[in-house]
PDB file of N, CA and C in Angstrom:
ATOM      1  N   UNK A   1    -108.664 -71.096 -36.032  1.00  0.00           N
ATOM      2  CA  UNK A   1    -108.354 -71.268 -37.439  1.00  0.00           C
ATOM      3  C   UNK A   1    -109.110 -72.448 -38.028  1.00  0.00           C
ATOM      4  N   UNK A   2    -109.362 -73.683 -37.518  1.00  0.00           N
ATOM      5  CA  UNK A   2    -109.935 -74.410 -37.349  1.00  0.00           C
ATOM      6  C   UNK A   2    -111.601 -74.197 -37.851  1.00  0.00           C
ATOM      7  N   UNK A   3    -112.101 -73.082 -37.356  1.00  0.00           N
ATOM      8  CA  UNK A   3    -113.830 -72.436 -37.694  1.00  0.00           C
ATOM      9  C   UNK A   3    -113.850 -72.305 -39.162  1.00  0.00           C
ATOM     10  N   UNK A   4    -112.291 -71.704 -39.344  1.00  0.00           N
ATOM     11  CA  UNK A   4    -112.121 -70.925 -40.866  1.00  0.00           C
ATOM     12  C   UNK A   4    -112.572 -72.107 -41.793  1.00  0.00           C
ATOM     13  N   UNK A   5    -112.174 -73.188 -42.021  1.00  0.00           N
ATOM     14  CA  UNK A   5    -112.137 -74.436 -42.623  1.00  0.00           C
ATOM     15  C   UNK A   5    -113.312 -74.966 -42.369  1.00  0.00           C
ATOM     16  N   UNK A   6    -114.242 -75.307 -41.178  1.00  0.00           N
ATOM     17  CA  UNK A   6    -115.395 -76.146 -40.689  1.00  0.00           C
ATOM     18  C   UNK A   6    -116.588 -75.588 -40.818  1.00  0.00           C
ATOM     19  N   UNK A   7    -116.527 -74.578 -40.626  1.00  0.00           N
ATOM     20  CA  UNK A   7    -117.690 -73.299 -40.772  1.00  0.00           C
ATOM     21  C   UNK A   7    -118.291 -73.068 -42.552  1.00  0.00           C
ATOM     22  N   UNK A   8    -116.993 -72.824 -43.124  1.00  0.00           N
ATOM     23  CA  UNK A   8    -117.719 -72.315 -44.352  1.00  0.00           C
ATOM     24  C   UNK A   8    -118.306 -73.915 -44.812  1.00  0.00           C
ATOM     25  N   UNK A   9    -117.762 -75.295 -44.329  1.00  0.00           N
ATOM     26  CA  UNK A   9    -117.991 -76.471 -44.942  1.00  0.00           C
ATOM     27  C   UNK A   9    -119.377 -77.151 -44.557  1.00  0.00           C
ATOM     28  N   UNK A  10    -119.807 -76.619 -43.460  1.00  0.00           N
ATOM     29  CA  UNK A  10    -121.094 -76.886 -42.722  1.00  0.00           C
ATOM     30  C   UNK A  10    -122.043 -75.789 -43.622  1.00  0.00           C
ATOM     31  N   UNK A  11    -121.620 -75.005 -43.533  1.00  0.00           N
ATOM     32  CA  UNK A  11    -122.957 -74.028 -44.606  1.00  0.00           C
ATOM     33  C   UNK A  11    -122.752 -74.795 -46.063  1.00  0.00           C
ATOM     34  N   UNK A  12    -122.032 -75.083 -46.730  1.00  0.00           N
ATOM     35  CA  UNK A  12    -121.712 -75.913 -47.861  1.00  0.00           C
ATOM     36  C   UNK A  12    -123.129 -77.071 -47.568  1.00  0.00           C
ATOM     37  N   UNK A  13    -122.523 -78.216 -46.755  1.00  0.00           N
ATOM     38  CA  UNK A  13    -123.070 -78.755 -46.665  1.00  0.00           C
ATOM     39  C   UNK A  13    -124.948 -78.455 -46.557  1.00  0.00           C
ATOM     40  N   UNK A  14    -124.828 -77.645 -45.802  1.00  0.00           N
ATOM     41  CA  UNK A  14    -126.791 -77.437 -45.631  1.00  0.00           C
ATOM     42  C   UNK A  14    -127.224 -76.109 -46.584  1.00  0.00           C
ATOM     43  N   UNK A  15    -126.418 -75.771 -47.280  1.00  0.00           N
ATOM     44  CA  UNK A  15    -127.373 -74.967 -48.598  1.00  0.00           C
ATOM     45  C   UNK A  15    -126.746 -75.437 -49.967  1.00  0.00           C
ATOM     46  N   UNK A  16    -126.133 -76.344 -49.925  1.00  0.00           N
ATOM     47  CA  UNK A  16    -125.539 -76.631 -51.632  1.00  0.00           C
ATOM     48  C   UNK A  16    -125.243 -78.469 -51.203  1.00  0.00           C
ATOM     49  N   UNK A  17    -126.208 -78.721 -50.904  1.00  0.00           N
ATOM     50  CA  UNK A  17    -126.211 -80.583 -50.837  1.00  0.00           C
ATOM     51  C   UNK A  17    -125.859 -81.175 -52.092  1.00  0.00           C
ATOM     52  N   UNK A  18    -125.936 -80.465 -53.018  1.00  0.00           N
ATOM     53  CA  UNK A  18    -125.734 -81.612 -54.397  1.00  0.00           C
ATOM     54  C   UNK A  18    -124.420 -81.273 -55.020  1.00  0.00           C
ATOM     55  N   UNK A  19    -123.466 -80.177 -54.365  1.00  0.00           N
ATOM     56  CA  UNK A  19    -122.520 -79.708 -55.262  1.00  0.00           C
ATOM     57  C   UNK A  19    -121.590 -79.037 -53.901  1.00  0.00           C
ATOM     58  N   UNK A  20    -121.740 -79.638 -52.540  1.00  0.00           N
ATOM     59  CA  UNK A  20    -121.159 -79.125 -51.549  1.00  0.00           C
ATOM     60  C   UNK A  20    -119.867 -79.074 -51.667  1.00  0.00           C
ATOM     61  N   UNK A  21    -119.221 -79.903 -51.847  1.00  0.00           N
ATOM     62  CA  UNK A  21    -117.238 -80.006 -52.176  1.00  0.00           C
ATOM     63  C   UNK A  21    -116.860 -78.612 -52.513  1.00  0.00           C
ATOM     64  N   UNK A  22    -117.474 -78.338 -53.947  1.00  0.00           N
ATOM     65  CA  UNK A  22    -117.134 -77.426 -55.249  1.00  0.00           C
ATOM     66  C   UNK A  22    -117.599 -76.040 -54.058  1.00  0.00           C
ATOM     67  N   UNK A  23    -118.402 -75.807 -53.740  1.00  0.00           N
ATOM     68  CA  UNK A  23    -118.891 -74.422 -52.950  1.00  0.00           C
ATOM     69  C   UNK A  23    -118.096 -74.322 -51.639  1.00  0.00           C
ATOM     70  N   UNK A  24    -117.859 -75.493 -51.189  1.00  0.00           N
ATOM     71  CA  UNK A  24    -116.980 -75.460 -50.044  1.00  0.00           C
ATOM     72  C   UNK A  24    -115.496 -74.851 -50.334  1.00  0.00           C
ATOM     73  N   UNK A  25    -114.814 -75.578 -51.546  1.00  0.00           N
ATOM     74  CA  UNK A  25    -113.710 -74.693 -52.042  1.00  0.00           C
ATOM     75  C   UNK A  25    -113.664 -73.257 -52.897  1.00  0.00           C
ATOM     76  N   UNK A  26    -115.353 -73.275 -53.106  1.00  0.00           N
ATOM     77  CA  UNK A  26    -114.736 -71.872 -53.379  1.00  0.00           C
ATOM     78  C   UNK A  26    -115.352 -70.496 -51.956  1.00  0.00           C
ATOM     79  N   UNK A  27    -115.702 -71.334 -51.017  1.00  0.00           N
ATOM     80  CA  UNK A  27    -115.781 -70.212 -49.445  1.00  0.00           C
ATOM     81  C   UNK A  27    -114.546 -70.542 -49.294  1.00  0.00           C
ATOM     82  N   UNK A  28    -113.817 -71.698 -48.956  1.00  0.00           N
ATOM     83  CA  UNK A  28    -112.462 -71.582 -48.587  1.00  0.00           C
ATOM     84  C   UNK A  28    -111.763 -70.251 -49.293  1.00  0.00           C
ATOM     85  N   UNK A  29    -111.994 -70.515 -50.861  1.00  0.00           N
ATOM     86  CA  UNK A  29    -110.723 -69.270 -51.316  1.00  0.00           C
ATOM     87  C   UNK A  29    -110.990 -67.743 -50.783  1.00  0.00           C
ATOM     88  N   UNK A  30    -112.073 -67.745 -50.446  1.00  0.00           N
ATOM     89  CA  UNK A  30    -112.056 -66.498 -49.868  1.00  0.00           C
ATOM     90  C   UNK A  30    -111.916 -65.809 -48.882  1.00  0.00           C
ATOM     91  N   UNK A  31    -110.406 -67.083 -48.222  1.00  0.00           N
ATOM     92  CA  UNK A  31    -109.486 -66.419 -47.427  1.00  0.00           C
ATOM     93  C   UNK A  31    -108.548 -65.615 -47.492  1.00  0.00           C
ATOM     94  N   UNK A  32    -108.655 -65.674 -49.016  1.00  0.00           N
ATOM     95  CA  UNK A  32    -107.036 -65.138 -49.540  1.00  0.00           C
ATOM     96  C   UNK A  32    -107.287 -63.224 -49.854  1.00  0.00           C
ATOM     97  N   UNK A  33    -108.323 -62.478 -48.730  1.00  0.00           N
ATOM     98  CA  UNK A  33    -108.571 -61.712 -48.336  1.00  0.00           C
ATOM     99  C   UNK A  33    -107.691 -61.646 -47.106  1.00  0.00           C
ATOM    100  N   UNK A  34    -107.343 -62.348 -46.397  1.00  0.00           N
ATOM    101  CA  UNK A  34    -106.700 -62.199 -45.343  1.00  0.00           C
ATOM    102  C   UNK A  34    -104.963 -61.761 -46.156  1.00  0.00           C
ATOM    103  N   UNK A  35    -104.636 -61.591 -47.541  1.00  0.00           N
ATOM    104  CA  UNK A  35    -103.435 -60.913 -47.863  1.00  0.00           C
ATOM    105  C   UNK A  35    -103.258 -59.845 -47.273  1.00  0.00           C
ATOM    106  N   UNK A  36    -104.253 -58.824 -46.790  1.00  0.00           N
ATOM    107  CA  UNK A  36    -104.409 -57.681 -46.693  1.00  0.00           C
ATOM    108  C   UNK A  36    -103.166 -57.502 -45.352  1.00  0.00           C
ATOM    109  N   UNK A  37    -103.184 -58.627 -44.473  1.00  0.00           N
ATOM    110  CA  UNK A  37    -102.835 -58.720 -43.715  1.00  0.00           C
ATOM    111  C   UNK A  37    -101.039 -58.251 -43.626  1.00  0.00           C
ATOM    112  N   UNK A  38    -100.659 -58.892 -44.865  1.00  0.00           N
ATOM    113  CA  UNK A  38     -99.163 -58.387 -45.047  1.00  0.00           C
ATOM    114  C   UNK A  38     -98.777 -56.941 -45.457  1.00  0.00           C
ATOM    115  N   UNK A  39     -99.626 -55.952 -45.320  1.00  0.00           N
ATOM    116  CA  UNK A  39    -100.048 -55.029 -44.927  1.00  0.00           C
ATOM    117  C   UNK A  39     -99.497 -53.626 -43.772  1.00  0.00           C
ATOM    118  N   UNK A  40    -100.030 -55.028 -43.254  1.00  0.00           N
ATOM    119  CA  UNK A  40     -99.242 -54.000 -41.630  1.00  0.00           C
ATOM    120  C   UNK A  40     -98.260 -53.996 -41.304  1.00  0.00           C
ATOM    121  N   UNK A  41     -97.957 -54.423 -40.223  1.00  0.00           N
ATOM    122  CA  UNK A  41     -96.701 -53.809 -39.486  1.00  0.00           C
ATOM    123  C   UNK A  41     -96.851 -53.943 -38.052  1.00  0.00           C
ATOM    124  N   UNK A  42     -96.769 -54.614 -37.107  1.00  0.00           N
ATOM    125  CA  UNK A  42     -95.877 -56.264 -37.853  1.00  0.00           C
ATOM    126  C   UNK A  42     -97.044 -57.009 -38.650  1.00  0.00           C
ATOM    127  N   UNK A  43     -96.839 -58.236 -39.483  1.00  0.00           N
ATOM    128  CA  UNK A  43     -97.501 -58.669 -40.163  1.00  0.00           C
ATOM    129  C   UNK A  43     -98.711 -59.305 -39.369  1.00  0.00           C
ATOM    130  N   UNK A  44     -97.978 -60.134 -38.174  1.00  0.00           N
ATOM    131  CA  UNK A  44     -99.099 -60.963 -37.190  1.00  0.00           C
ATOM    132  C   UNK A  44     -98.531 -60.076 -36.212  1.00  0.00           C
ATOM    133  N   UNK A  45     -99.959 -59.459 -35.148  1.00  0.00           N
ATOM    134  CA  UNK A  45    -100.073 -59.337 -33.884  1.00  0.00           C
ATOM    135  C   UNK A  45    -101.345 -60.026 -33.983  1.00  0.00           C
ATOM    136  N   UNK A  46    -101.210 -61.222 -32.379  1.00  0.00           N
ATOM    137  CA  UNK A  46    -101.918 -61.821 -31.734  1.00  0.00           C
ATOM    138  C   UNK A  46    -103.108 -60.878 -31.080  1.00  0.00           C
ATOM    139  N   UNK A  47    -102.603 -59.739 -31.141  1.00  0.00           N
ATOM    140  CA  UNK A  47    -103.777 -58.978 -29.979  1.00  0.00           C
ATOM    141  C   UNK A  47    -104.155 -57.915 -30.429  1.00  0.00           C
ATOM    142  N   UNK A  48    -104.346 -58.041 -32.198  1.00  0.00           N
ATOM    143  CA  UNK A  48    -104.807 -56.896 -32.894  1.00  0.00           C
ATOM    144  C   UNK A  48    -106.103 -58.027 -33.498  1.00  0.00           C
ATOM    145  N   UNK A  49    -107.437 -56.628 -33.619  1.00  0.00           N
ATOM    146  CA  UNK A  49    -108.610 -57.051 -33.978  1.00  0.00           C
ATOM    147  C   UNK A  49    -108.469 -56.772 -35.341  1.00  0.00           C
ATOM    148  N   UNK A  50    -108.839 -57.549 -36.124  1.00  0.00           N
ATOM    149  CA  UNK A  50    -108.620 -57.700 -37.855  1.00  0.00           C
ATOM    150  C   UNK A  50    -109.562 -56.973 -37.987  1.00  0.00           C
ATOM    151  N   UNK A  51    -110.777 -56.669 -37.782  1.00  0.00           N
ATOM    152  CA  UNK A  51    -111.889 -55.879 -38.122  1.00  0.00           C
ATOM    153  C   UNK A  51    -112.065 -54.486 -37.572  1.00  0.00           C
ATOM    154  N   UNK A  52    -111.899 -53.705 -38.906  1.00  0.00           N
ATOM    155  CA  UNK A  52    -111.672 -52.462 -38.754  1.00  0.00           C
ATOM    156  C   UNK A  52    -110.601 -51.512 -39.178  1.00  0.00           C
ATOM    157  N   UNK A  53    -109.185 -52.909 -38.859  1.00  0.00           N
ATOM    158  CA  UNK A  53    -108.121 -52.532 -39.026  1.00  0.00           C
ATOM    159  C   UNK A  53    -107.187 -52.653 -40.375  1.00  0.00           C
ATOM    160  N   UNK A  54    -107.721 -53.903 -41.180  1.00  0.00           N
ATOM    161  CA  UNK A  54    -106.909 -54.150 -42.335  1.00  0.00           C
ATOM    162  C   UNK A  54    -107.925 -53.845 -43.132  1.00  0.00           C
ATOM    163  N   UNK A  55    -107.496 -53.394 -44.928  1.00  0.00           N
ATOM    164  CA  UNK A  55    -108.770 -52.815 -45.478  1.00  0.00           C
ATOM    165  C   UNK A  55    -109.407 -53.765 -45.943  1.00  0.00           C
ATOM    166  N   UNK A  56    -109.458 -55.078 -46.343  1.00  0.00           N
ATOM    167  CA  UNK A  56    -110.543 -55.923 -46.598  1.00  0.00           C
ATOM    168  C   UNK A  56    -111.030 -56.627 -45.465  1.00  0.00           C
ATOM    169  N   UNK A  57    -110.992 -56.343 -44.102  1.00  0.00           N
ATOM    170  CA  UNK A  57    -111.704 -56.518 -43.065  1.00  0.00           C
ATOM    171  C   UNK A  57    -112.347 -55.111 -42.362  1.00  0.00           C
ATOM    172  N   UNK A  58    -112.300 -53.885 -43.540  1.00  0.00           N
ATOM    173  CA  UNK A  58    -113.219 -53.082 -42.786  1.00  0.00           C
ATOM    174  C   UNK A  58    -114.728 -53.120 -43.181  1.00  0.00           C
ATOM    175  N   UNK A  59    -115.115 -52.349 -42.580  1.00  0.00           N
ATOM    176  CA  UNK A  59    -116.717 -52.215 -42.452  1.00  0.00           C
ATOM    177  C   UNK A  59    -117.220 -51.756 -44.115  1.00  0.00           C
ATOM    178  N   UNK A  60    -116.109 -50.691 -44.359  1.00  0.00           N
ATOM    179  CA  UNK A  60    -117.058 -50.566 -45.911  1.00  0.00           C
ATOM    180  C   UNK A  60    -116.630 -51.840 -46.570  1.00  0.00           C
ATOM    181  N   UNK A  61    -116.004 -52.388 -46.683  1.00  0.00           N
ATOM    182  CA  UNK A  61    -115.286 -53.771 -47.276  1.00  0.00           C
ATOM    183  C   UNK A  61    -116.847 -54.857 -46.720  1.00  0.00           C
ATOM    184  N   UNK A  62    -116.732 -55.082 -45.808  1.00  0.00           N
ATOM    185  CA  UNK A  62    -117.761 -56.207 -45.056  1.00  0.00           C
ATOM    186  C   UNK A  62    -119.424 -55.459 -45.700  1.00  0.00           C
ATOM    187  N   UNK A  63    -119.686 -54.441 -45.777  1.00  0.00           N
ATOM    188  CA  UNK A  63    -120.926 -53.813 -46.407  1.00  0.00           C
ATOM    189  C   UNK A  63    -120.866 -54.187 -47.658  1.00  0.00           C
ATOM    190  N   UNK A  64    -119.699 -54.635 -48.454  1.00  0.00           N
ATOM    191  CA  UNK A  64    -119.732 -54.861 -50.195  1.00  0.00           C
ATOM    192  C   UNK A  64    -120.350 -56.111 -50.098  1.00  0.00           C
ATOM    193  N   UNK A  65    -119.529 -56.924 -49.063  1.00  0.00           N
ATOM    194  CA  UNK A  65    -119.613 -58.617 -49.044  1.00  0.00           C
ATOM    195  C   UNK A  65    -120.784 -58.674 -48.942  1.00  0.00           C
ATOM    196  N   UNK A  66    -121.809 -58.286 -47.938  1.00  0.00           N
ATOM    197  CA  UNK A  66    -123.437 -58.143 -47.493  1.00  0.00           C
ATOM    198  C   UNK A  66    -123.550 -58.163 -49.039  1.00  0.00           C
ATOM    199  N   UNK A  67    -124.264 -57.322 -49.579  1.00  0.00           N
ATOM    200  CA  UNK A  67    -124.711 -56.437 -51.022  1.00  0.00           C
ATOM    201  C   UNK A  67    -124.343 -57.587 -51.879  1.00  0.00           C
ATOM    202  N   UNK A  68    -123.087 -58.095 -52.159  1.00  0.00           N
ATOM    203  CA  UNK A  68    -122.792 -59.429 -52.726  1.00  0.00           C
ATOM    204  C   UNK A  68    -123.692 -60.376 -52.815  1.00  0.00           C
ATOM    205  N   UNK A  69    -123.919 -60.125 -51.706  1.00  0.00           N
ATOM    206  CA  UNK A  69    -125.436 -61.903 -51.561  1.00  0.00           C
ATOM    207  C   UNK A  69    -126.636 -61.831 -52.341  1.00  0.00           C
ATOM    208  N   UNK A  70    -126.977 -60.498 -52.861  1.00  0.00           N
ATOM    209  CA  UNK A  70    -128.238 -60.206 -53.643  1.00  0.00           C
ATOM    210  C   UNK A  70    -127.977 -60.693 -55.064  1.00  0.00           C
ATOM    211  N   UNK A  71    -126.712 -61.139 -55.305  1.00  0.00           N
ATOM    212  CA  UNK A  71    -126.807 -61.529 -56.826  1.00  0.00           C
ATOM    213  C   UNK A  71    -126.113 -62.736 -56.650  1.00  0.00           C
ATOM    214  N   UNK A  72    -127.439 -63.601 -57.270  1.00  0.00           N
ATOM    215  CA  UNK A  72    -127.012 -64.790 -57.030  1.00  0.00           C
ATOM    216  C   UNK A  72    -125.460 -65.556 -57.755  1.00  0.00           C
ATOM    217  N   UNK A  73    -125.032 -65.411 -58.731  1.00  0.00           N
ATOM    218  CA  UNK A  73    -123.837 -66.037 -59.313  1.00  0.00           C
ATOM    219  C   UNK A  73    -122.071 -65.525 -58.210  1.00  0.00           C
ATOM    220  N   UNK A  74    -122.548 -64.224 -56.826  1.00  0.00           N
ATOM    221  CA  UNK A  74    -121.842 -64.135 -56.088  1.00  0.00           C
ATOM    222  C   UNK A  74    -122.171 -64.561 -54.643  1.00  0.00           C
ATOM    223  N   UNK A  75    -123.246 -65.740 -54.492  1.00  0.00           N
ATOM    224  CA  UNK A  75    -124.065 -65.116 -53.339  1.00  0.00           C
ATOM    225  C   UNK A  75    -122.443 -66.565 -52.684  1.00  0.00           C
ATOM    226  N   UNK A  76    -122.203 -67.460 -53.057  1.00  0.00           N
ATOM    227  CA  UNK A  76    -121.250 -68.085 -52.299  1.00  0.00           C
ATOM    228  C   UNK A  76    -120.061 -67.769 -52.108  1.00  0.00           C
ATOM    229  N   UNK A  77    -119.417 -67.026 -52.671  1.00  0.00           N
ATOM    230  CA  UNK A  77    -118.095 -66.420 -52.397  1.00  0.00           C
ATOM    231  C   UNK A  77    -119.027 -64.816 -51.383  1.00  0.00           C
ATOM    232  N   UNK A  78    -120.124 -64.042 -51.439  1.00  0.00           N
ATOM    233  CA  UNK A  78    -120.228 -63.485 -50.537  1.00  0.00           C
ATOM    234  C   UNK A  78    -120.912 -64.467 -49.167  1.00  0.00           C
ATOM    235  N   UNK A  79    -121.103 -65.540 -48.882  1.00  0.00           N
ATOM    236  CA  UNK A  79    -121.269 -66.551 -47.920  1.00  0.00           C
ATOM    237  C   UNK A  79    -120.008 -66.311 -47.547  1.00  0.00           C
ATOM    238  N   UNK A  80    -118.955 -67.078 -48.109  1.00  0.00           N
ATOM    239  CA  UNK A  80    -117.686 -67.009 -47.568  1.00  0.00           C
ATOM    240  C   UNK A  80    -116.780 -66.477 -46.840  1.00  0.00           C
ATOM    241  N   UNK A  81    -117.098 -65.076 -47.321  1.00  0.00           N
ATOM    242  CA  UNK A  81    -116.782 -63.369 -46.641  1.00  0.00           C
ATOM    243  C   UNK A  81    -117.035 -63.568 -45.440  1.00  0.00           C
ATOM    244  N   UNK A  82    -118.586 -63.334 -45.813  1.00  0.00           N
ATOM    245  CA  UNK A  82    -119.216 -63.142 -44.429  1.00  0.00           C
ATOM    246  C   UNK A  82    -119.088 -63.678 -43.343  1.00  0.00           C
ATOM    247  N   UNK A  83    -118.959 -65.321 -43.606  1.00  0.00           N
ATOM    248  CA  UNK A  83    -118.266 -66.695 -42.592  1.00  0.00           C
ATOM    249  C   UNK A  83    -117.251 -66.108 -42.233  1.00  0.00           C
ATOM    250  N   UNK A  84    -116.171 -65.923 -42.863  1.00  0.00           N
ATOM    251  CA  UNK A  84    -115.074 -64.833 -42.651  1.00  0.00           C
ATOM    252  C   UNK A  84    -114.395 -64.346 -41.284  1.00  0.00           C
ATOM    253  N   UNK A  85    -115.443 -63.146 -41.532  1.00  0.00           N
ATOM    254  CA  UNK A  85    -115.374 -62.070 -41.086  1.00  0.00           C
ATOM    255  C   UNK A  85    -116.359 -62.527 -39.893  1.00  0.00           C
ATOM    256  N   UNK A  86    -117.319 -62.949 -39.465  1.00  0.00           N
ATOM    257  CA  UNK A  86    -118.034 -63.230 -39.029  1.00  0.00           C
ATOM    258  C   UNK A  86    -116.970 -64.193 -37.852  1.00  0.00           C
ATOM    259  N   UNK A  87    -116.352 -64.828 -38.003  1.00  0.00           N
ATOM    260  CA  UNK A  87    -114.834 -65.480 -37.459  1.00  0.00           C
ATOM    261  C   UNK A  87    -114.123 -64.757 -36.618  1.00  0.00           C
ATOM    262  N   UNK A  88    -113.777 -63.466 -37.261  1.00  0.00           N
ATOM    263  CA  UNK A  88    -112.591 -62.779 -37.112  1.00  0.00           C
ATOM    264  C   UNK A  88    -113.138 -62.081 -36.104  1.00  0.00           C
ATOM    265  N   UNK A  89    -114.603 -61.446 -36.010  1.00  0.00           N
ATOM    266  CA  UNK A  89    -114.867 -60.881 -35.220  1.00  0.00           C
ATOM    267  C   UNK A  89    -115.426 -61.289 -33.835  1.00  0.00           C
ATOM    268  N   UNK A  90    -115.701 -62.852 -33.682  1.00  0.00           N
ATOM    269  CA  UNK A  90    -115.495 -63.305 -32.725  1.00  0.00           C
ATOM    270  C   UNK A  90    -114.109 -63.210 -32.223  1.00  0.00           C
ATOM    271  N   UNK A  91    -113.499 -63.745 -32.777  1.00  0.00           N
ATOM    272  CA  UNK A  91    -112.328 -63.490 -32.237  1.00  0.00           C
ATOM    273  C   UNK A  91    -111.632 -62.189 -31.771  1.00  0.00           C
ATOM    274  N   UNK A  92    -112.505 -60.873 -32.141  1.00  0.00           N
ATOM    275  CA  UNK A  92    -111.950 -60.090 -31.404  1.00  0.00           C
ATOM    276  C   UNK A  92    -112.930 -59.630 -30.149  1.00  0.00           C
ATOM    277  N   UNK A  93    -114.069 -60.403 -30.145  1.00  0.00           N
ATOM    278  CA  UNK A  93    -114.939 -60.565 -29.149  1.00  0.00           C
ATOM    279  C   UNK A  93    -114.152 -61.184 -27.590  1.00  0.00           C
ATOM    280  N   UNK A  94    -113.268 -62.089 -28.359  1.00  0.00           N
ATOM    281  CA  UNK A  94    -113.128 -63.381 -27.413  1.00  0.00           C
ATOM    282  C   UNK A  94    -111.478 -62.573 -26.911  1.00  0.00           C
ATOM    283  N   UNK A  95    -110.868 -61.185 -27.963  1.00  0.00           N
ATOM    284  CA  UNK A  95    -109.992 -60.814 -27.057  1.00  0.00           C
ATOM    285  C   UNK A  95    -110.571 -59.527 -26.245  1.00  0.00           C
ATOM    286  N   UNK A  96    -111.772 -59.427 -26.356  1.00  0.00           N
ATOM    287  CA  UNK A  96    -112.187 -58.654 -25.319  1.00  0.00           C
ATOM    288  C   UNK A  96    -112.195 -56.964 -26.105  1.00  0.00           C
ATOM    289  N   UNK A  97    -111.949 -57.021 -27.700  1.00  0.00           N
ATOM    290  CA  UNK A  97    -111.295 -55.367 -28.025  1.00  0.00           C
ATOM    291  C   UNK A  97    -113.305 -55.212 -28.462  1.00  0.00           C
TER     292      UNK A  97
END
């Protein structure tokens, strides 16, 4: 959870040096994709892979976020996504699904 927070703030930092704070909070907000999550059933399983499974962590969802980056006035909230998701799916790397 920890990546979620440090990750999008390190890309902040090395592509938006003059205005990093402001871009950093707005990759942060684009956690609040993870609502999707209240969703399921149960809300948290530890040993379910988010990708694939909830609809703003599927693949056509993650293909919008990509496509996002081509226009620039979305390209940091689609950074954000992508950091994201890019997260989540380690993590289902790291449970082995």
């Amino acid at each position: 959870m920890v990546l979620h927070f440090a990750a999008p703030g390190i890309a902040a930092r090395c592509f938006y040096r003059e205005k990093w704070k402001k871009q950093w909070l707005v990759m942060i907000s684009t956690m609040i994709v993870d609502l999707d999550h209240l969703l399921a059933t149960p809300v948290l399983d530890i040993n379910r892979c988010s990708i694939g499974f909830h609809p703003f962590h599927s693949y056509v969802a993650i293909g919008i976020y990509a496509c996002l980056f081509f226009f620039p006035g979305l390209r940091v909230v689609s950074l954000g996504l992508l950091i994201h998701m890019f997260l989540d799916y380690t993590d289902c790397v790291w449970m082995g699904m």
